[in-house]
N, C-alpha and C. Protein backbone atom coordinates (compact mmCIF):
# COMPACT_ATOMS: atom_id res chain seq x y z
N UNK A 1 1.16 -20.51 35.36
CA UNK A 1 1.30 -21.34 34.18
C UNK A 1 1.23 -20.44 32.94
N UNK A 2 1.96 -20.88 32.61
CA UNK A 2 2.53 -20.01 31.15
C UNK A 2 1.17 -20.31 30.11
N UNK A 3 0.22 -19.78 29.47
CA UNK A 3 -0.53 -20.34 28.50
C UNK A 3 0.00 -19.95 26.74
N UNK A 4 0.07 -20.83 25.94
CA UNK A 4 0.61 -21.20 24.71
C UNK A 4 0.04 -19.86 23.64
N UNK A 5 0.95 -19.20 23.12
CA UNK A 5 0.85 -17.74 22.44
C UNK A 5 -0.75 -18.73 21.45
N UNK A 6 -0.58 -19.68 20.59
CA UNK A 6 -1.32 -19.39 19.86
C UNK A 6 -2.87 -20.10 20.15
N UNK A 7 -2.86 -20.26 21.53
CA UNK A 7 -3.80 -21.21 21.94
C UNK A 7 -5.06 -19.33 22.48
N UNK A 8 -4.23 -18.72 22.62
CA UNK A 8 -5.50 -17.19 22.66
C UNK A 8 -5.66 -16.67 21.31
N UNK A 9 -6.79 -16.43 21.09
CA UNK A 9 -7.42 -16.18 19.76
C UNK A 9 -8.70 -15.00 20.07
N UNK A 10 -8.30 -13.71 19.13
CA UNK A 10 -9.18 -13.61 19.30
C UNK A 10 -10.58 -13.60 18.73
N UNK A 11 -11.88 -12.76 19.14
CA UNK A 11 -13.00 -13.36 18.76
C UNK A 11 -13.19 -13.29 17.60
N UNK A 12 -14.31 -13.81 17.00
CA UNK A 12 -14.70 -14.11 15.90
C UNK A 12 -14.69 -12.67 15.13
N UNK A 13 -15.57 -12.19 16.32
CA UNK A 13 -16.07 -10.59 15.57
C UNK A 13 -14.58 -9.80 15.05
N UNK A 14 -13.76 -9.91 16.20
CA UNK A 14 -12.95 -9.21 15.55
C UNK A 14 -11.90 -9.96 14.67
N UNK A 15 -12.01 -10.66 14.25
CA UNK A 15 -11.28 -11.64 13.08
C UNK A 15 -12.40 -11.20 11.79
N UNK A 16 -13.22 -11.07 12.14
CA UNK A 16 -14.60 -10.34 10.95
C UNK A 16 -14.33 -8.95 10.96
N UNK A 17 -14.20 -7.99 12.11
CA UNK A 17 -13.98 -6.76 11.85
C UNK A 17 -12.47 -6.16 10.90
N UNK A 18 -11.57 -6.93 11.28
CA UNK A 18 -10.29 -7.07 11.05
C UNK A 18 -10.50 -6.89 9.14
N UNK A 19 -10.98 -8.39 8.60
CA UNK A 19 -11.13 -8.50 6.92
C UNK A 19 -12.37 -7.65 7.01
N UNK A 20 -13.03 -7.00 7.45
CA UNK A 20 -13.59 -6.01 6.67
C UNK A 20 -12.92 -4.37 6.38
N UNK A 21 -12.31 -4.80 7.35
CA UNK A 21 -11.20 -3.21 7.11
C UNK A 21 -10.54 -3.27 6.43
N UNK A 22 -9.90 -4.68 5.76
CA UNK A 22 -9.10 -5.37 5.11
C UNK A 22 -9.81 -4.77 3.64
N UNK A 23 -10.83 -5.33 3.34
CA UNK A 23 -11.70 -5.06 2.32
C UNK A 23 -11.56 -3.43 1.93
N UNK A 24 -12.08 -2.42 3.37
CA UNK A 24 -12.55 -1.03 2.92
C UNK A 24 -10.81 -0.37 3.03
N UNK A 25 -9.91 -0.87 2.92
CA UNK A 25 -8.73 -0.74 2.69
C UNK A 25 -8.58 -1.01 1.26
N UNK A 26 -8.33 -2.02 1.05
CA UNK A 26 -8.37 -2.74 -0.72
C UNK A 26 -9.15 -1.69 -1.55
N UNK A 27 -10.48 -1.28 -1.36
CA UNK A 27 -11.60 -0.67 -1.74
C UNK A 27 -10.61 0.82 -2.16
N UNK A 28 -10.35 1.32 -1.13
CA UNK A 28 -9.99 2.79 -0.52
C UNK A 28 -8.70 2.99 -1.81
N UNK A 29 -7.62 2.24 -1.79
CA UNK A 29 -6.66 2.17 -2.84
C UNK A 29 -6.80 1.73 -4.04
N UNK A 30 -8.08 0.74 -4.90
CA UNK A 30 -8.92 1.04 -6.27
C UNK A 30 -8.84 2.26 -6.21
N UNK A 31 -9.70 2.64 -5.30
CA UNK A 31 -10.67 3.88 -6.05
C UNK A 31 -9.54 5.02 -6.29
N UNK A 32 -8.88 5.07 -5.72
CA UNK A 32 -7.33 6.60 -5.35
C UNK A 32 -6.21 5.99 -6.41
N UNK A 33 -5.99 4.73 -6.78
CA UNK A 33 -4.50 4.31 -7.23
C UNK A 33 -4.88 5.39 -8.90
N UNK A 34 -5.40 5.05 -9.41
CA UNK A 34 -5.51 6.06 -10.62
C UNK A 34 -5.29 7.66 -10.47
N UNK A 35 -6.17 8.25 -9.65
CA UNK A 35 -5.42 9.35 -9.42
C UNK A 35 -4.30 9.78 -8.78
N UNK A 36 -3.79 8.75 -8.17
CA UNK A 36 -2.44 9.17 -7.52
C UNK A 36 -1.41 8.63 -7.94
N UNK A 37 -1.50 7.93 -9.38
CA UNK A 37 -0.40 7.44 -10.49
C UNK A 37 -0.49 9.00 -11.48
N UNK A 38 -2.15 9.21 -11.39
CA UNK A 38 -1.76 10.22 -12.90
C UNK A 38 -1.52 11.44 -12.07
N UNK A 39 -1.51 12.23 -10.87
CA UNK A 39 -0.80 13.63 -10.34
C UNK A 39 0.41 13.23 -10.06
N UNK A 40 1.55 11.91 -9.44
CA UNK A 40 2.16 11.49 -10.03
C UNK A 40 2.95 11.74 -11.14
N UNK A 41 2.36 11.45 -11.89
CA UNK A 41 2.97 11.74 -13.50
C UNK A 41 2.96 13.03 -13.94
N UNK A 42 1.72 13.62 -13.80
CA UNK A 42 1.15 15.09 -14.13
C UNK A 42 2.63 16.29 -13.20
N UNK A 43 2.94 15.59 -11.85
CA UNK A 43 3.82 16.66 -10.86
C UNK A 43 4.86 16.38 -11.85
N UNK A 44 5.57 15.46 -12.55
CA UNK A 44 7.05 15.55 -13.30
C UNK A 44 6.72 15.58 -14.13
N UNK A 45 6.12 15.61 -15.05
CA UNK A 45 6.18 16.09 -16.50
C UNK A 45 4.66 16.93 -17.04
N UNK A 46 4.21 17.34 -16.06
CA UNK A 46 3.20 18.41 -16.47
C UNK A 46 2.07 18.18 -17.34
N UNK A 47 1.82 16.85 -17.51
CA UNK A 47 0.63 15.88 -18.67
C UNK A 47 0.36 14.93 -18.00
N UNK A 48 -0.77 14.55 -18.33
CA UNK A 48 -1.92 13.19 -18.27
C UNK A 48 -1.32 12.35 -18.60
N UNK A 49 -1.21 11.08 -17.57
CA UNK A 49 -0.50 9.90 -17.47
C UNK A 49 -1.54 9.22 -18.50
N UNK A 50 -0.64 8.27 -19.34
CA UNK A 50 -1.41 7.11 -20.21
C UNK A 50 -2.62 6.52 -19.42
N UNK A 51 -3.47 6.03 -20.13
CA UNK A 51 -4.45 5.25 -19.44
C UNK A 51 -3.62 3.87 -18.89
N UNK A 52 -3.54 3.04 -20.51
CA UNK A 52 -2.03 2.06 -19.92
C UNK A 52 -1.75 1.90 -18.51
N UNK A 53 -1.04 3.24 -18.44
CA UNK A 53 -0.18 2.96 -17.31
C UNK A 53 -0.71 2.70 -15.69
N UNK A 54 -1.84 3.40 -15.95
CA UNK A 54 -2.79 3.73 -14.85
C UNK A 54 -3.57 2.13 -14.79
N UNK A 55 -4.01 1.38 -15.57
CA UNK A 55 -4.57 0.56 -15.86
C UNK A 55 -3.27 -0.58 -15.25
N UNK A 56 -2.11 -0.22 -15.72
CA UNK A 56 -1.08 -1.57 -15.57
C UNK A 56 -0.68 -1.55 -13.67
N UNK A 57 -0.90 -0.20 -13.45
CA UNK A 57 -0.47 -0.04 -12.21
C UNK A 57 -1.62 -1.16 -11.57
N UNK A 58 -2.68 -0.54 -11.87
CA UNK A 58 -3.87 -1.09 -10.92
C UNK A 58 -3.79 -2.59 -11.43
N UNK A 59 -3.12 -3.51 -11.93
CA UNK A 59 -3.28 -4.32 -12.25
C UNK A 59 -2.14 -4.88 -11.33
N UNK A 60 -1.06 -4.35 -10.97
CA UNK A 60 0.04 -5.34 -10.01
C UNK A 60 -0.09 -4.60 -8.51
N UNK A 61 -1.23 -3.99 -8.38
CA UNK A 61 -1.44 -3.42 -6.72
C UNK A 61 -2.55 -3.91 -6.69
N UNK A 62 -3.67 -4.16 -7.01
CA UNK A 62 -4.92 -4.40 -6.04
C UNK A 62 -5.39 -5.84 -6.03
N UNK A 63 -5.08 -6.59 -7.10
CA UNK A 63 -5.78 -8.29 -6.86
C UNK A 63 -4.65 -8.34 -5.56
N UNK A 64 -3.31 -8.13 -5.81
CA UNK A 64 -2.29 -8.63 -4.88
C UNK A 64 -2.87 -8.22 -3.40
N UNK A 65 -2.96 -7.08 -3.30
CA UNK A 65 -3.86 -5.96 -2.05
C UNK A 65 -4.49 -7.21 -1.59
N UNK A 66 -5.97 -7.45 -2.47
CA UNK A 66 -6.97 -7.98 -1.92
C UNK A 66 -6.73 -9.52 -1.37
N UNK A 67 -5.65 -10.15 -2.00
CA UNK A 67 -5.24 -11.01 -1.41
C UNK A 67 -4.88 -11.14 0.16
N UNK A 68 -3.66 -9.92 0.01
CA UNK A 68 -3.04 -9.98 1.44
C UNK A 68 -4.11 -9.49 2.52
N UNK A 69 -5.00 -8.61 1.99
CA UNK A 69 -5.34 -8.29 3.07
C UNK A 69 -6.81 -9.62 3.48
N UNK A 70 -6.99 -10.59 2.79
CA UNK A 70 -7.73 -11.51 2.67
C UNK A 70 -7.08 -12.60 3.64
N UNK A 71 -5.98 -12.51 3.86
CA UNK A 71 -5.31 -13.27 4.32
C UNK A 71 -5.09 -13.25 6.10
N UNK A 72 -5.22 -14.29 6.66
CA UNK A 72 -4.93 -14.52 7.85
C UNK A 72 -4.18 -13.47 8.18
N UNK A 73 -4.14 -12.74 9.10
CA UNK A 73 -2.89 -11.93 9.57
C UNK A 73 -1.70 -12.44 9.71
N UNK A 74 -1.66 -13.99 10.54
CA UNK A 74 -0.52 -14.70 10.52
C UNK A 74 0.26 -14.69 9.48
N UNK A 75 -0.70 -15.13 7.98
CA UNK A 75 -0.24 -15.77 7.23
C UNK A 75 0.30 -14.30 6.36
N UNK A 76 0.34 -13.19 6.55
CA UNK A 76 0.86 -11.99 6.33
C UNK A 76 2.57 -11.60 6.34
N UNK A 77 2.75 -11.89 4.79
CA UNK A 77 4.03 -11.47 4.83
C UNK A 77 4.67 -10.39 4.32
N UNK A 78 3.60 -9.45 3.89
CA UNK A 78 4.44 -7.93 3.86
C UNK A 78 3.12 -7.21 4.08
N UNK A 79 3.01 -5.75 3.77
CA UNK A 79 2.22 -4.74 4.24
C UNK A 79 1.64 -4.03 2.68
N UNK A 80 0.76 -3.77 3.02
CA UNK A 80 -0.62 -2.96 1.96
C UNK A 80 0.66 -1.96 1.47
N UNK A 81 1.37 -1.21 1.92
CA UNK A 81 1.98 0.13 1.51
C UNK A 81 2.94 -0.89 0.56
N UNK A 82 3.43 -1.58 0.79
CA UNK A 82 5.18 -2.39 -0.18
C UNK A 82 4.06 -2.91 -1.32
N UNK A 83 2.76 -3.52 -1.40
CA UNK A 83 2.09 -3.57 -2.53
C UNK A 83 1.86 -2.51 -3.62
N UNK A 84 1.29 -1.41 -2.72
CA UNK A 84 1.18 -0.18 -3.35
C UNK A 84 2.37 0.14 -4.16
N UNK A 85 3.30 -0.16 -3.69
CA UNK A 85 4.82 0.51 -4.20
C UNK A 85 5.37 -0.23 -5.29
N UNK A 86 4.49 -1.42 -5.28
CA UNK A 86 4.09 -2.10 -6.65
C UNK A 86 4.44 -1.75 -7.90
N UNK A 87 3.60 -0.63 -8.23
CA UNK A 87 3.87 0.06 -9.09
C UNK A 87 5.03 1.17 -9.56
N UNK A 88 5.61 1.51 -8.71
CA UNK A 88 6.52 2.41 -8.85
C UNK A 88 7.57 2.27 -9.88
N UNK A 89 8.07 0.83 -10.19
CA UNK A 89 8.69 0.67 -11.36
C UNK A 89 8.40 1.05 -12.60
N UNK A 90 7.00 0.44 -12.48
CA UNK A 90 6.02 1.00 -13.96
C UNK A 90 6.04 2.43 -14.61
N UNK A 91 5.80 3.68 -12.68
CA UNK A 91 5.87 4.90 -12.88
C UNK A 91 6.85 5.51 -13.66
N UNK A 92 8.04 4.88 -12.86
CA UNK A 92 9.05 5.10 -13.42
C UNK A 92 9.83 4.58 -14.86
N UNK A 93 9.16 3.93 -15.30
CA UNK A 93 9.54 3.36 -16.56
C UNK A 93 8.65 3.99 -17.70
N UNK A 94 7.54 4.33 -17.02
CA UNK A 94 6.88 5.04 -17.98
C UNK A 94 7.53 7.15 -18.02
N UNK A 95 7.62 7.31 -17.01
CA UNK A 95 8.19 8.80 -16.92
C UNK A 95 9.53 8.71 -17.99
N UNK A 96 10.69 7.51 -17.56
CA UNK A 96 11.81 7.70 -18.35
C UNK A 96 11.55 7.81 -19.98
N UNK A 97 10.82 6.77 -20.00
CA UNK A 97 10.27 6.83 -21.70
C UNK A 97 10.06 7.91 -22.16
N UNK A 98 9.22 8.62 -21.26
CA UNK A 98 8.58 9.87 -21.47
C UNK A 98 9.46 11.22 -21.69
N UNK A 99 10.49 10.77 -20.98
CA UNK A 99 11.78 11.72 -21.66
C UNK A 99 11.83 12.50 -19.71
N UNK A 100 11.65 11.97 -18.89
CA UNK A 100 11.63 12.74 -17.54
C UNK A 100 12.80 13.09 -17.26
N UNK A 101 13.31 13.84 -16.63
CA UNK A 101 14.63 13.72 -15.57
C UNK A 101 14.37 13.51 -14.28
N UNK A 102 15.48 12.98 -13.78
CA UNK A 102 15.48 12.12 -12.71
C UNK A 102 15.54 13.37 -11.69
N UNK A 103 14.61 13.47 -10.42
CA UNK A 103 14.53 14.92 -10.04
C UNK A 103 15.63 14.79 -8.72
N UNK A 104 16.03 15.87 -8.14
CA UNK A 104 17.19 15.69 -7.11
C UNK A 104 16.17 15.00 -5.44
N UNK A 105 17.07 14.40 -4.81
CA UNK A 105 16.64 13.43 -3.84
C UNK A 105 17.43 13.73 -2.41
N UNK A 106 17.16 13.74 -1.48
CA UNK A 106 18.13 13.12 -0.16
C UNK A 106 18.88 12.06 -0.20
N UNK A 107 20.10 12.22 0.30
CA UNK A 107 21.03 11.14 0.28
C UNK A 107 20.43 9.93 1.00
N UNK A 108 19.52 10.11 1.98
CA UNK A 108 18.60 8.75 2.97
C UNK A 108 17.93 8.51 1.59
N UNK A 109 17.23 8.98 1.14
CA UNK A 109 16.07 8.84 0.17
C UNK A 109 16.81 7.96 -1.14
N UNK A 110 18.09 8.50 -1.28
CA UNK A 110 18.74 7.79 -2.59
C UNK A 110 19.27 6.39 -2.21
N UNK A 111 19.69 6.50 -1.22
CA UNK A 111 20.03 5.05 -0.55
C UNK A 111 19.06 3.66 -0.29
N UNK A 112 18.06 4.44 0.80
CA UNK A 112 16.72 3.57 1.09
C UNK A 112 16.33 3.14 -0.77
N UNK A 113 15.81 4.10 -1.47
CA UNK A 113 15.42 3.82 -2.81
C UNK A 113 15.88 4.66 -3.75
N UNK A 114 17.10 3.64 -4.05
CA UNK A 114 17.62 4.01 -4.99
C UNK A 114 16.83 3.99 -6.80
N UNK A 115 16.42 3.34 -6.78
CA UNK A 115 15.85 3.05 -7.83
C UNK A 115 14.51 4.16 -8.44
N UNK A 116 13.92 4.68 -7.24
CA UNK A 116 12.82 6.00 -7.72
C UNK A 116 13.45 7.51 -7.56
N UNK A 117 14.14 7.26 -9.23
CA UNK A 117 15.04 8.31 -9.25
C UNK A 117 13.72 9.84 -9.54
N UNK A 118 12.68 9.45 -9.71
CA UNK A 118 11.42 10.70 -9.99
C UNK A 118 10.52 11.10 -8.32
N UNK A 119 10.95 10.16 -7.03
CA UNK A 119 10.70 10.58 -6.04
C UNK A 119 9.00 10.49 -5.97
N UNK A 120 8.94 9.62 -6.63
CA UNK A 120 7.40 9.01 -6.39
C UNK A 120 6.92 8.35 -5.44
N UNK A 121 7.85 7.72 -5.24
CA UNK A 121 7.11 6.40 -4.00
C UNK A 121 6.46 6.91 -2.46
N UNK A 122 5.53 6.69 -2.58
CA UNK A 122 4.56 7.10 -1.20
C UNK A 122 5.41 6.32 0.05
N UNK A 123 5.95 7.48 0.72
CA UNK A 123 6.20 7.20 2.16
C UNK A 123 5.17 6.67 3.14
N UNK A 124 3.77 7.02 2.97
CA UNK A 124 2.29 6.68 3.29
C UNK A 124 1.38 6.32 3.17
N UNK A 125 0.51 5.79 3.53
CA UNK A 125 -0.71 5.93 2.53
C UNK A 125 -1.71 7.56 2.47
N UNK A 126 -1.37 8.31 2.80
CA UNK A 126 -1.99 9.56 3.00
C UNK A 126 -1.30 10.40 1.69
N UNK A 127 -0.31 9.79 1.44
CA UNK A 127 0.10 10.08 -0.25
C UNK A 127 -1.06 9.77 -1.80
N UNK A 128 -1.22 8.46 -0.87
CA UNK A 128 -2.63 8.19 -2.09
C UNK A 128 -3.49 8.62 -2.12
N UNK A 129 -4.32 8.95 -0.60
CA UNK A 129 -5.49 10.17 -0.74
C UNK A 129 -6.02 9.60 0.57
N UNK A 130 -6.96 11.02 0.97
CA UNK A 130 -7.31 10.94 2.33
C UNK A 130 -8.21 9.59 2.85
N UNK A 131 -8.74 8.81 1.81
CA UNK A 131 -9.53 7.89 2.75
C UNK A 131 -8.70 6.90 2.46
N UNK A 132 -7.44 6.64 2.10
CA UNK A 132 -6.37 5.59 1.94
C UNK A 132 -6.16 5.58 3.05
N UNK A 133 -5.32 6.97 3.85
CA UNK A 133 -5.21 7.25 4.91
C UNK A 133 -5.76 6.37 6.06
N UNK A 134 -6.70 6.73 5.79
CA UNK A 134 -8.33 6.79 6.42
C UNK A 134 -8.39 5.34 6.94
N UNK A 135 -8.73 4.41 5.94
CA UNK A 135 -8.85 3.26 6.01
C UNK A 135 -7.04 2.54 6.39
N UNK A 136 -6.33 2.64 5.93
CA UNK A 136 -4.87 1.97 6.36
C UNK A 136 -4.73 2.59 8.01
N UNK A 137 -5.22 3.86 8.61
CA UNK A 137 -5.03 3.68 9.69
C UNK A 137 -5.96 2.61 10.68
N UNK A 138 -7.41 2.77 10.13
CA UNK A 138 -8.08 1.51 10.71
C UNK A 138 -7.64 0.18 10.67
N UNK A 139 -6.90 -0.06 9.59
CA UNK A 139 -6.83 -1.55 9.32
C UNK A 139 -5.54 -1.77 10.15
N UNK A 140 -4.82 -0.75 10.38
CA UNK A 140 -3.71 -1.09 11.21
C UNK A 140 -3.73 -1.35 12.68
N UNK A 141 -4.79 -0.49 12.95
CA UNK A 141 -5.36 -0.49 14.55
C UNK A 141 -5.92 -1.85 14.40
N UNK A 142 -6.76 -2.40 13.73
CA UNK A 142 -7.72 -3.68 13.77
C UNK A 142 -6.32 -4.73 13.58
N UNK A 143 -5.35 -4.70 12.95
CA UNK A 143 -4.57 -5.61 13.32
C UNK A 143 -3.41 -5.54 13.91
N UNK A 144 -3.36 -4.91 14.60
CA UNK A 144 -2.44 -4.89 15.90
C UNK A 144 -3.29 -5.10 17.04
N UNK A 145 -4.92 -4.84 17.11
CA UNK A 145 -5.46 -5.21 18.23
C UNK A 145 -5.41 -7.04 17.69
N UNK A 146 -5.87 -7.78 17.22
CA UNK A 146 -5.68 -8.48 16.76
C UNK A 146 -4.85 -9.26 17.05
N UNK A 147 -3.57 -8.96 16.71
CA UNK A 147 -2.35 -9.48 16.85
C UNK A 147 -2.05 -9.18 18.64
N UNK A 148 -2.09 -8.11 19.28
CA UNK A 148 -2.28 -8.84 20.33
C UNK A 148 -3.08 -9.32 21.50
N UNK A 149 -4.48 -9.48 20.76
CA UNK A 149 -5.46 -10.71 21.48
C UNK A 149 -4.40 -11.86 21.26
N UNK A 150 -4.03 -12.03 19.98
CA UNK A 150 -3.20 -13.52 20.08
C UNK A 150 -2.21 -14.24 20.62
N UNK A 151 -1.54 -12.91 21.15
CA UNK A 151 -0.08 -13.05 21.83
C UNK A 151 -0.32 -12.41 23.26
N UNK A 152 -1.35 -12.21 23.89
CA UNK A 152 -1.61 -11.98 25.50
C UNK A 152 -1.10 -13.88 26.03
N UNK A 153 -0.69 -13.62 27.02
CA UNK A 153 -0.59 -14.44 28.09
C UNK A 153 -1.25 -14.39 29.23
């Protein structure tokens, strides 16, 4: 007998372990998004990123962050890294202002993202800093175990 994908659940604990990684994830990218907007900025134009900007970044990546990762896994419709990348418009709107040039790219790289003509956007989270890393690999393990306690048969 076939048993019903969403009728296995798993335990509590790890539905608790899961949002707390969730949390020291959220946590992990506060504390790093400032410095890894202003070296960022500092690698193309050789100066200290605005506060502003650093401030505006952290303002459309981490309530959003803490949301998703607050959120049911189910109810999960994109990933901690496409939040992060959040900002990248900003980066880039603030570099152009700034008088940047647009630095040379891979043709995959210009295609996939076209739009980060300064080659900012974190392929990783190990771009933002080692306990981003750190924590996004836990939180990924905690929800893929997760995800499939729920989908065992």
């Amino acid at each position: 007998m076939m048993v019903p994908m969403n009728s296995i659940r798993p335990t509590t604990a790890d539905d608790e372990a899961f949002a707390q990684y969730g949390v020291a994830l959220a946590d992990a990218v506060e504390a790093e998004l400032g410095s890894w907007v202003s070296s960022s900025f500092a690698r193309i134009l050789h100066r200290e990123a605005p506060t502003s900007l650093i401030n505006e970044c952290r303002a459309v990546v981490v309530d959003p962050l803490r949301q998703l990762v607050a959120a049911d896994l189910d109810d999960q419709r994109t990933t901690p890294l496409t939040i992060v990348r959040r900002a990248i418009p900003l980066l880039t709107a603030a570099l152009r202002e700034a008088g940047a040039a647009p630095v040379p790219r891979d043709a995959m790289l210009e295609r996939v993202e076209p739009d980060d003509v300064f080659g900012v956007s974190p392929a990783s989270f190990a771009e933002i800093g080692p306990a981003v890393a750190e924590a996004g690999l836990i939180w990924g393990a905690a929800k893929a175990h997760v995800h499939l306690q729920r989908r065992r048969t």
